[in-house]
Structure formats: C-alpha cells, structure tokens
N, C-alpha and C. Protein backbone atom coordinates (compact mmCIF):
# COMPACT_ATOMS: atom_id res chain seq x y z
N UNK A 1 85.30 110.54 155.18
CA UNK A 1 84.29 109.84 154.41
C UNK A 1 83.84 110.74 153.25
N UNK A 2 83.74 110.44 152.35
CA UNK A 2 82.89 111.05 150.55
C UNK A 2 81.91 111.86 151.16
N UNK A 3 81.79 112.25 150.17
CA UNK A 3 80.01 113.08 150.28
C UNK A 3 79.50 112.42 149.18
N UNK A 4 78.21 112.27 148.88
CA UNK A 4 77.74 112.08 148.00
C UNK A 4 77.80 112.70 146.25
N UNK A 5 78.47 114.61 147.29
CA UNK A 5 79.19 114.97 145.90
C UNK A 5 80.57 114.50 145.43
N UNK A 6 81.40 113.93 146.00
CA UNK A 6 82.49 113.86 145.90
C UNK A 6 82.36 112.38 144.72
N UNK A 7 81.74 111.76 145.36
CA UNK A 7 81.13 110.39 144.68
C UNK A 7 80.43 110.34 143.36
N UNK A 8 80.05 111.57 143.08
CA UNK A 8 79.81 112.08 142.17
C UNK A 8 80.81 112.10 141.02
N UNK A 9 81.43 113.45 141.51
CA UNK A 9 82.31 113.73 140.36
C UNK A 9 83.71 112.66 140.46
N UNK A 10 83.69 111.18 141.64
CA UNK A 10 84.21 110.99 141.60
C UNK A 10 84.18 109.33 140.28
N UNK A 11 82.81 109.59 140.25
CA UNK A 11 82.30 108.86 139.31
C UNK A 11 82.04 109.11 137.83
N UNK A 12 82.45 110.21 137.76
CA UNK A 12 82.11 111.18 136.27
C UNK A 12 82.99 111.03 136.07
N UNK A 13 84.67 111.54 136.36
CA UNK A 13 85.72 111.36 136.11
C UNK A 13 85.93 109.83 136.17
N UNK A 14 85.76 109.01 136.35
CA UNK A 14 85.69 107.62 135.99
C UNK A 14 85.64 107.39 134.59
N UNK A 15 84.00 107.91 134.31
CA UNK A 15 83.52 107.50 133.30
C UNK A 15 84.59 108.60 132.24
N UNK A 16 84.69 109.52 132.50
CA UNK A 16 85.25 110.18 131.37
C UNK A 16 86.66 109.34 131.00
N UNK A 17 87.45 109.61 132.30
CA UNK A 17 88.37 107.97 131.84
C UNK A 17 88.30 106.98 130.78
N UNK A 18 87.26 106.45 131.38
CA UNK A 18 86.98 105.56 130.41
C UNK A 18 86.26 105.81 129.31
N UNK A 19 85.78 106.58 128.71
CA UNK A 19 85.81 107.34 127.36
C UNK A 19 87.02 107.55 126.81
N UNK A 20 87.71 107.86 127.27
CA UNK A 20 89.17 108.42 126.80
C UNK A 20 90.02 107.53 126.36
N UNK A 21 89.71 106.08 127.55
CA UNK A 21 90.75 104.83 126.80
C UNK A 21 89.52 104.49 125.43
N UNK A 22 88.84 104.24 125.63
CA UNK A 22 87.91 103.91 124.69
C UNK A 22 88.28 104.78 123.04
N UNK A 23 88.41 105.99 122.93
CA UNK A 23 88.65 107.19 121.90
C UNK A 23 90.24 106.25 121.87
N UNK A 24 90.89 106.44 122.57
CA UNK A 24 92.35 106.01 122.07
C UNK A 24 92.53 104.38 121.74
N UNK A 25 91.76 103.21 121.69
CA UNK A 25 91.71 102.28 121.08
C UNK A 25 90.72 102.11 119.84
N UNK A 26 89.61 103.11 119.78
CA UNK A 26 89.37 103.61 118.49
C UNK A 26 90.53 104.46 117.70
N UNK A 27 91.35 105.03 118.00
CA UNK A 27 92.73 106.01 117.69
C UNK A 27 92.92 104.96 116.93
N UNK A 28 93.82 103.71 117.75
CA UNK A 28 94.77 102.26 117.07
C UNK A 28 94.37 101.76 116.34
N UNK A 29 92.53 101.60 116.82
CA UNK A 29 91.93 100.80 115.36
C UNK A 29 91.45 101.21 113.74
N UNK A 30 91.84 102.44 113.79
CA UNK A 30 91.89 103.66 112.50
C UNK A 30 92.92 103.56 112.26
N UNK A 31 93.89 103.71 113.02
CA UNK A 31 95.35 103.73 112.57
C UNK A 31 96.12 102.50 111.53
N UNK A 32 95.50 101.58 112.15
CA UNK A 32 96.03 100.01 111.91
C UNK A 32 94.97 99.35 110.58
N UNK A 33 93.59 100.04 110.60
CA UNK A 33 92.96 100.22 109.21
C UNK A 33 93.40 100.67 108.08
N UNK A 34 94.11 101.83 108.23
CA UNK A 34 94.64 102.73 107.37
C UNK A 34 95.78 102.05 106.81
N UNK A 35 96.89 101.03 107.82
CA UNK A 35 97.52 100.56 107.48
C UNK A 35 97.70 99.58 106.57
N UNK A 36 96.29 99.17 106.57
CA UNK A 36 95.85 98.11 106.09
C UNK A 36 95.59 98.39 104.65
N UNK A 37 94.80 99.28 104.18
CA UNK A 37 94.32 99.90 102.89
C UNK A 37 95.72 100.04 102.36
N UNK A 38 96.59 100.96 103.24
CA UNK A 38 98.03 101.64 102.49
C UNK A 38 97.99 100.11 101.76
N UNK A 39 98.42 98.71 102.68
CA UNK A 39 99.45 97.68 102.01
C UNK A 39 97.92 97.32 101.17
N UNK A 40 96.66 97.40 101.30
CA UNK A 40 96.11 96.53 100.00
C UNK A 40 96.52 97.78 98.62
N UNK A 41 96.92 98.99 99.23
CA UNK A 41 96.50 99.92 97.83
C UNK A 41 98.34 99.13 97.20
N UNK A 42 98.98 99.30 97.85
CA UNK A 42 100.06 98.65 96.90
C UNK A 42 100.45 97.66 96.71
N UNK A 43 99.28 96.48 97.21
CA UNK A 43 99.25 95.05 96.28
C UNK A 43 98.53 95.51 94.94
N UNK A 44 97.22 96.40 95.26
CA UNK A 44 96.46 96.57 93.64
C UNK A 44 97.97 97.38 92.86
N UNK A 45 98.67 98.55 93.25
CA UNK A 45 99.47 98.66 92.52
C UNK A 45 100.59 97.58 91.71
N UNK A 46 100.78 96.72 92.51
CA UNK A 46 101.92 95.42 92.13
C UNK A 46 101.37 95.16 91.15
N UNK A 47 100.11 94.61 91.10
CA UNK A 47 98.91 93.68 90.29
C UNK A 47 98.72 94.43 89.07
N UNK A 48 98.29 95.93 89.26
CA UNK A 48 98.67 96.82 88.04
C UNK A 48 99.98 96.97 87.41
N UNK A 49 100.93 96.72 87.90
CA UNK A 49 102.00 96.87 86.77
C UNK A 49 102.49 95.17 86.28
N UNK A 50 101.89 94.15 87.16
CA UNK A 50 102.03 92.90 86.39
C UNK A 50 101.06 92.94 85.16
N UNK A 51 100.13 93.30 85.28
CA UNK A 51 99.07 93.15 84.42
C UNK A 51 99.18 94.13 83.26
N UNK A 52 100.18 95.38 83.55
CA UNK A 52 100.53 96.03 82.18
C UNK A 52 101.85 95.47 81.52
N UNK A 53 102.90 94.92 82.37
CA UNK A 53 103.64 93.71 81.97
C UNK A 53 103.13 92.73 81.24
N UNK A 54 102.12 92.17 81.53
CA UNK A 54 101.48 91.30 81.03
C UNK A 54 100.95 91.59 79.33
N UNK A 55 100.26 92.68 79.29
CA UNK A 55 99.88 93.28 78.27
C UNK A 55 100.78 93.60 77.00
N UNK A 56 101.80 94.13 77.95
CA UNK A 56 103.21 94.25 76.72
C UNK A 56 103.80 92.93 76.24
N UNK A 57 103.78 91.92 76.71
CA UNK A 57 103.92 90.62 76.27
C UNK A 57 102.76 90.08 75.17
N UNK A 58 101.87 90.54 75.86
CA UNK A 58 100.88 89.98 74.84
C UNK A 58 100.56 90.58 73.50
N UNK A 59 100.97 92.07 73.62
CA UNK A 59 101.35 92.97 72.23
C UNK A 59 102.61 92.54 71.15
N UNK A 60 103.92 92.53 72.24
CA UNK A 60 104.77 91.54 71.72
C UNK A 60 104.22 90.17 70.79
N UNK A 61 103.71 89.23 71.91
CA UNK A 61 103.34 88.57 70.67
C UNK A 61 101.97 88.47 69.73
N UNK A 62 101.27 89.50 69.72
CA UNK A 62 100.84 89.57 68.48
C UNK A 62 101.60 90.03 67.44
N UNK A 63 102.38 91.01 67.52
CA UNK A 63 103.33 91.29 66.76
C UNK A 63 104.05 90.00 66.15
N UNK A 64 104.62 89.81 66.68
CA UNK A 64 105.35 88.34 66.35
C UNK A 64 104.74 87.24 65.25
N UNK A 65 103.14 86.90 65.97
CA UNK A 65 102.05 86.45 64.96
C UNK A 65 101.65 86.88 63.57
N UNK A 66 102.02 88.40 63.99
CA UNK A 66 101.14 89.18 62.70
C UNK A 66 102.85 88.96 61.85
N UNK A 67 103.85 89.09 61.99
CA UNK A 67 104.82 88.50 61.21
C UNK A 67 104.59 87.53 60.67
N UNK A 68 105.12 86.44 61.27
CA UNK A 68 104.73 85.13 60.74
C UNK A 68 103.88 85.15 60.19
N UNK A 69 102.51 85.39 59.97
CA UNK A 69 101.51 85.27 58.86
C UNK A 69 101.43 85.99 57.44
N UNK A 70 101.87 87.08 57.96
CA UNK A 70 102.69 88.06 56.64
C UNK A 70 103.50 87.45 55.94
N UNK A 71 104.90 86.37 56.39
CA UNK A 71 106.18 85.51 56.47
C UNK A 71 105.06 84.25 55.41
N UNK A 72 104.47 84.01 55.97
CA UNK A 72 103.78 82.96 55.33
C UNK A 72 102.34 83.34 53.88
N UNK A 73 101.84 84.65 54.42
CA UNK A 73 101.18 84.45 53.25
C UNK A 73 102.13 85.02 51.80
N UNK A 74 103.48 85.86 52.53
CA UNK A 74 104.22 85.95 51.39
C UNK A 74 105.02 84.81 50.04
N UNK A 75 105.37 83.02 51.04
CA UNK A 75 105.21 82.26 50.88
C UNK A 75 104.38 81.52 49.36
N UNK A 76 102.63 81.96 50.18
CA UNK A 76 102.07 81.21 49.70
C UNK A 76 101.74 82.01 48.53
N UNK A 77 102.05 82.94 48.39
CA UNK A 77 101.56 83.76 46.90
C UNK A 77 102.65 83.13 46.30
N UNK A 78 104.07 83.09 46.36
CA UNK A 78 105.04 82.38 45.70
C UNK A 78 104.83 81.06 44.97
N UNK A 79 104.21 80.61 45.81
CA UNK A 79 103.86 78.86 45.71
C UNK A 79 102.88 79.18 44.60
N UNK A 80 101.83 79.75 45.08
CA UNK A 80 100.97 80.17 43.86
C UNK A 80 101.09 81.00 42.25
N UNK A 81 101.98 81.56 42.72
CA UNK A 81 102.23 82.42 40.95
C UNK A 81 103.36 81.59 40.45
C-alpha cells in the first residue's frame, strides 16, 4: 500500500508530466506559427515583386504616352506653321 509520501511525489510527477506535454504542444504551436508567418512573409514577397512588375509597366507606358504626345504636338506645329 502507498504512503501518503509516495502519493505525493507520486502526484507531483504527474503534474510535472503534464507540464511537459503541455510545453511540447506549446513547442508545435510556435512551430506551426512560425510556419505560418514564413508562407505569409513570401506571399507579401510575391505581391512585392508583382507590384514592382506592375510599376515597370506603368513606366513603360508613360513612356509610350509621353511619345505619342511629343509625335503629335510635333504634328500640330506643322499644321500650324
């Protein structure tokens, strides 16, 4: 039969047990956080290089614009003199 000490520490070591699973499903749930940030940090990366893609298109065509209006006011001085 136990002793009351035995019951003791046979109850401490329980609990520490169960601290321990407890620390190691906090472990998984850091782990699997982290995982999480990694894949949002390289959707914001994706999103950053569409969006500087994006930008170079849109430089492109101002360029393009600022031609054509050059193209045309060269034109219209013609028409005019």
């Amino acid at each position: 039969m136990p002793t009351p000490q035995n019951w003791i520490i046979i109850s401490w070591s329980s609990l520490m047990q169960a601290n321990a699973f407890t620390m190691q499903a906090d472990a998984f749930t850091m782990q699997a956080d982290a995982f999480t940030m990694q894949a949002d940090a390289f959707t914001m990366q994706a999103n950053a290089f569409t969006m500087q893609a994006d930008a170079f298109t849109m430089q492109a065509d101002a360029f393009t614009l600022s031609g054509i209006a050059k193209f045309n006011s060269l034109r219209i001085n013609q028409m005019l003199y």
